[in-house]
Protein backbone atom coordinates (compact mmCIF):
# COMPACT_ATOMS: atom_id res chain seq x y z
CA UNK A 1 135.28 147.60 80.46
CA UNK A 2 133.81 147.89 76.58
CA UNK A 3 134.63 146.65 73.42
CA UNK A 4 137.17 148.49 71.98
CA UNK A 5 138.96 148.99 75.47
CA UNK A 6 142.77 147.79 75.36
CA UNK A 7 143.00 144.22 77.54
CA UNK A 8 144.08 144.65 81.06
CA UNK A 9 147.21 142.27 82.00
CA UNK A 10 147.94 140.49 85.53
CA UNK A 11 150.42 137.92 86.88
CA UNK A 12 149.35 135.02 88.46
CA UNK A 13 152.96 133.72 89.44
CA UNK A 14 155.12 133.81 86.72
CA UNK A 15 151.99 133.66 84.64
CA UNK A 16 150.57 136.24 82.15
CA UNK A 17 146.55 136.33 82.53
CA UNK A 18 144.61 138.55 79.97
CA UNK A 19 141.30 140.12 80.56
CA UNK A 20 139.28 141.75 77.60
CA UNK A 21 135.54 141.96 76.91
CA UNK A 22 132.91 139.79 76.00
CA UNK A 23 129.90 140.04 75.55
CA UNK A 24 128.16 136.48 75.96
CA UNK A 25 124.47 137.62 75.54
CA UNK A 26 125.38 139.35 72.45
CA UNK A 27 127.20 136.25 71.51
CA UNK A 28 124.36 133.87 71.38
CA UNK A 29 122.06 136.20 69.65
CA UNK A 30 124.35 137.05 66.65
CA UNK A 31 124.61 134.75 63.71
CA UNK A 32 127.31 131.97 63.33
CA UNK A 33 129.44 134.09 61.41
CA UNK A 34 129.05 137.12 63.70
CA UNK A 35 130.25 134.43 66.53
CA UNK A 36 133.06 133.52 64.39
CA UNK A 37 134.84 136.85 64.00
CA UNK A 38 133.66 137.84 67.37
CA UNK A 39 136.01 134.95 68.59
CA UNK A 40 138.80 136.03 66.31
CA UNK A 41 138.94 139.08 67.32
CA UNK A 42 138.83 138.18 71.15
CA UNK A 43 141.46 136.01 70.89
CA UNK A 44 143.36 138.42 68.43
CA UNK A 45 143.05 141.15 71.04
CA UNK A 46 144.92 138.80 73.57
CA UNK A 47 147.32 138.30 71.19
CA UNK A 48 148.58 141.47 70.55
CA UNK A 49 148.52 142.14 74.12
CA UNK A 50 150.80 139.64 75.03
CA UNK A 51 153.05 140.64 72.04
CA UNK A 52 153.12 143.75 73.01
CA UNK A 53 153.88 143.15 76.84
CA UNK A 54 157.10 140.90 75.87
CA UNK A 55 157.97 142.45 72.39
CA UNK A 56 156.87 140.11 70.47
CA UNK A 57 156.88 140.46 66.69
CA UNK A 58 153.33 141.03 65.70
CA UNK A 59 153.55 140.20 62.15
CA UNK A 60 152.54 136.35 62.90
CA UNK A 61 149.38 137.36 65.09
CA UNK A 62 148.69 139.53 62.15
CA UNK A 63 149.42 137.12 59.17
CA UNK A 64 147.39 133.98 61.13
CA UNK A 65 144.64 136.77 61.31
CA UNK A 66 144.26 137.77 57.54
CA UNK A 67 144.41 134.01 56.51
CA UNK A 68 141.65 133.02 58.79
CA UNK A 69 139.74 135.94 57.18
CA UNK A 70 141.02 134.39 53.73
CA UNK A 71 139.83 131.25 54.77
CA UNK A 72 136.17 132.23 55.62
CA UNK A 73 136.53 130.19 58.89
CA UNK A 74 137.33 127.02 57.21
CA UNK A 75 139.46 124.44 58.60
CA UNK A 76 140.57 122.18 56.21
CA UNK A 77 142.60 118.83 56.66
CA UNK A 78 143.61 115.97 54.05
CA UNK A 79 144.80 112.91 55.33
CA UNK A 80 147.28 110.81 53.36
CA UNK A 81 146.78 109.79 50.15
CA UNK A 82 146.20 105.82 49.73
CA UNK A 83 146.48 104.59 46.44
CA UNK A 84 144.23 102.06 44.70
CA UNK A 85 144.98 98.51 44.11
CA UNK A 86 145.65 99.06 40.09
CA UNK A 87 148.14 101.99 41.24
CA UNK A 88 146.52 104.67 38.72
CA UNK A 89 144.21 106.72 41.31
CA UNK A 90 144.78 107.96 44.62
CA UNK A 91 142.30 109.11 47.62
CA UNK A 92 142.08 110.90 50.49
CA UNK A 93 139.60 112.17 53.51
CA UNK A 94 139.35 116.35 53.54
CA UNK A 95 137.73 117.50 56.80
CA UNK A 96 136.69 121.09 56.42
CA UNK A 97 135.54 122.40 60.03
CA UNK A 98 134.01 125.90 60.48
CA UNK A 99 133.26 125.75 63.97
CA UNK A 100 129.85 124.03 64.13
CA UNK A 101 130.22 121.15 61.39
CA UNK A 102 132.75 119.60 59.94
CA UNK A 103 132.38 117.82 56.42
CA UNK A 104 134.07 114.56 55.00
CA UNK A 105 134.67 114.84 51.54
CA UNK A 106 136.77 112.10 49.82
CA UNK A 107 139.54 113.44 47.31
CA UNK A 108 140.21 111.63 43.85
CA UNK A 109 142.90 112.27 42.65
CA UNK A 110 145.13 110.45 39.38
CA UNK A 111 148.59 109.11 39.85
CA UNK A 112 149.92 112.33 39.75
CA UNK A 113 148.54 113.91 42.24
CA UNK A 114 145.98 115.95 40.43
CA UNK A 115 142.44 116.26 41.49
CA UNK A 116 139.59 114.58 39.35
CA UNK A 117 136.83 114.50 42.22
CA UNK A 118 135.68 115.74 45.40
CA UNK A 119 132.59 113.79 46.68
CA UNK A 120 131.13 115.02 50.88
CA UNK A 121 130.51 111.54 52.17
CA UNK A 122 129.08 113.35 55.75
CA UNK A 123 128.25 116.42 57.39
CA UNK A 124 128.47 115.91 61.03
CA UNK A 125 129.04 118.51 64.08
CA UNK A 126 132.47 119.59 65.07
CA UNK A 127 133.34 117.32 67.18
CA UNK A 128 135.87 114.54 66.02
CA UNK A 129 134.98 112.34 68.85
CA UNK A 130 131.51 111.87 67.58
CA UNK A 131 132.93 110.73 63.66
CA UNK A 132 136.21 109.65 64.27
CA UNK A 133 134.73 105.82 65.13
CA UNK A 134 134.08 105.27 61.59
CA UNK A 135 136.74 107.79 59.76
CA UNK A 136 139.49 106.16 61.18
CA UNK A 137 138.79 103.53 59.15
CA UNK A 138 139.11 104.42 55.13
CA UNK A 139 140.14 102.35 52.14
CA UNK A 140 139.86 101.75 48.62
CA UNK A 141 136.69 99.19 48.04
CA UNK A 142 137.95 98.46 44.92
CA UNK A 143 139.65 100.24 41.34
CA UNK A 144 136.92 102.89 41.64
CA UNK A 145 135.58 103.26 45.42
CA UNK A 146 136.81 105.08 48.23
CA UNK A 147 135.25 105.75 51.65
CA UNK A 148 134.97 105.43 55.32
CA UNK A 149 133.07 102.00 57.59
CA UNK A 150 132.89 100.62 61.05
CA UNK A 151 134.37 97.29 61.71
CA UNK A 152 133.34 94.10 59.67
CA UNK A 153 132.13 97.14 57.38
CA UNK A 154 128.39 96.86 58.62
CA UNK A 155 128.16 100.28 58.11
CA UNK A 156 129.97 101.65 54.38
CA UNK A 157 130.03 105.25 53.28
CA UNK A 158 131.62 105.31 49.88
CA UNK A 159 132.17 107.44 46.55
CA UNK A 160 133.27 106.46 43.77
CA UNK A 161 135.86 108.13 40.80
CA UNK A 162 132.36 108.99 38.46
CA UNK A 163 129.97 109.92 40.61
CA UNK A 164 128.72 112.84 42.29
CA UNK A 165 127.46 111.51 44.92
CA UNK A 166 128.72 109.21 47.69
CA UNK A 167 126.43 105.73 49.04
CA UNK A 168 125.64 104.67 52.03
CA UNK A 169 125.22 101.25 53.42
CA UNK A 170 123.75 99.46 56.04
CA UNK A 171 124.84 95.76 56.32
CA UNK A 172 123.43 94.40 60.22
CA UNK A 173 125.89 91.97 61.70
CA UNK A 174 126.70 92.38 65.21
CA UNK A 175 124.24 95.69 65.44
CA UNK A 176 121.15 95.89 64.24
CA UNK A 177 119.74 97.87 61.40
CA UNK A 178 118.22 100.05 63.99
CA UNK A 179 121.51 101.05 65.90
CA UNK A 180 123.32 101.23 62.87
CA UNK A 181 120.84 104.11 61.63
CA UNK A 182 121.30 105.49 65.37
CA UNK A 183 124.54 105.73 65.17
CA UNK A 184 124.70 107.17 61.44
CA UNK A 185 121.61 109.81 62.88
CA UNK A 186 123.93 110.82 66.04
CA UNK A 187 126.97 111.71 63.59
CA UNK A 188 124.72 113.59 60.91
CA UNK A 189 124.42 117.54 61.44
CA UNK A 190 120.93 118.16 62.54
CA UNK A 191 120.76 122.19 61.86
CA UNK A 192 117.08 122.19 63.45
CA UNK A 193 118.44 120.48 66.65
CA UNK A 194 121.54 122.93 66.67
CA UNK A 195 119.23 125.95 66.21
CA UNK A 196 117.06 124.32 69.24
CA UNK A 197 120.27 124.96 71.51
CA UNK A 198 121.07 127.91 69.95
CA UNK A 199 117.70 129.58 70.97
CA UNK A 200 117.59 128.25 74.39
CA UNK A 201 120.79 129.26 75.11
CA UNK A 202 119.76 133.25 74.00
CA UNK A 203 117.55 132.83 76.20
C-alpha cells in the first residue's frame, strides 16, 4: 500500500479496524509541522473511511479538519476566570498545546471580561502530567498578581496586570533550592534535548 491509496477496512468482531499508510521513517525525518499534518491527514483518512462505510455525514470530519488547519495546530484551553480580591480584574491560565509544548500564559482580563494582558508564565513539553503539579494550583497573590505555585508556595510563578513579563520564585522550605530548580528544569521545554531524541530516533 502507498500514500494516496484508499484505507482498507476489516472486522474484528463487531469491530471496524482501519488500515492506511504510514510512513514512520519519513515521519521522524520531516519537520514538526510536516509531522503535524502528516498526522491529520492519517487520521482524517480513517475518518472518512469509516464515514463512508456506515454513511456517515462527512461534513463534521471535514469542518474539524479546516479548523485544525485554521488553528495552525494550536490547542488552546482557558480555565475559569478567578477574580481578584478588589473585584475589578479577573484571571485565568491559557494552555496552548501544539503537539510538542504546551505554554501557560496567564489572561488579565477587567471586570468585564475584556482582555488587558496575556503574560507565558512557562513553556514546558506536552505532557500535562509533567506541569499539572504546580498548575493546579493558581490564585490571585494580591490586587495585581496572578500565577501558578507548589504547596506552601516554595515555588511561585507569577505575572502581574503591568508587566510583560512573568517572575519566578524560589522560596526552600521542605525542598531544597536545588530540587526546587530540578523540578522547575524537568517542566521547562528543553528544544536541544527534544532535538537529541528527535535525531536518534531518525536514526
Amino acid at each position: 500500500m502507498t500514500i494516496g491509496d484508499p484505507p482498507t477496512s476489516w472486522y474484528a468482531g463487531s469491530i471496524l479496524c482501519v488500515g492506511t499508510h504510514f510512513d514512520k521513517n519519513a515521519y521522524w525525518q520531516s519537520s514538526p509541522d510536516e509531522q503535524n499534518q502528516t498526522i491529520l491527514d492519517t487520521v482524517h483518512r480513517v475518518a472518512i473511511a469509516c464515514a463512508d462505510k456506515y454513511g456517515w455525514d462527512k461534513s463534521f470530519f471535514e469542518t474539524a479538519y479546516k479548523k485544525v488547519l485554521e488553528s495552525n495546530f494550536i490547542y488552546s484551553q482557558e480555565q475559569p476566570r478567578k477574580l481578584s480580591r478588589d473585584k475589578k480584574h479577573q484571571a485565568s491560565l491559557l494552555f496552548e498545546k501544539n503537539g510538542e509544548t504546551t505554554i501557560i500564559s496567564v489572561l488579565f482580563r477587567d471586570n468585564r471580561g475584556e482582555l488587558m494582558n496575556t503574560v507565558e508564565l512557562l513553556k514546558s513539553y506536552d505532557a500535562s502530567w509533567l506541569y499539572e503539579g504546580i498548575t493546579r494550583n493558581n490564585k490571585w497573590f494580591n490586587n495585581r498578581e496572578f500565577g501558578v505555585y507548589l504547596k506552601n508556595e516554595e515555588l511561585v510563578i507569577k505575572a502581574a496586570l503591568d508587566n510583560p513579563n512573568s517572575e519566578t520564585i524560589i522560596n526552600p522550605g521542605k525542598y531544597s533550592r536545588e530540587r526546587l530548580e530540578a523540578y522547575l528544569g524537568q517542566i521547562t521545554y528543553d528544544k536541544a534535548f527534544v532535538d537529541k531524541i528527535r535525531q536518534a530516533k531518525s536514526t
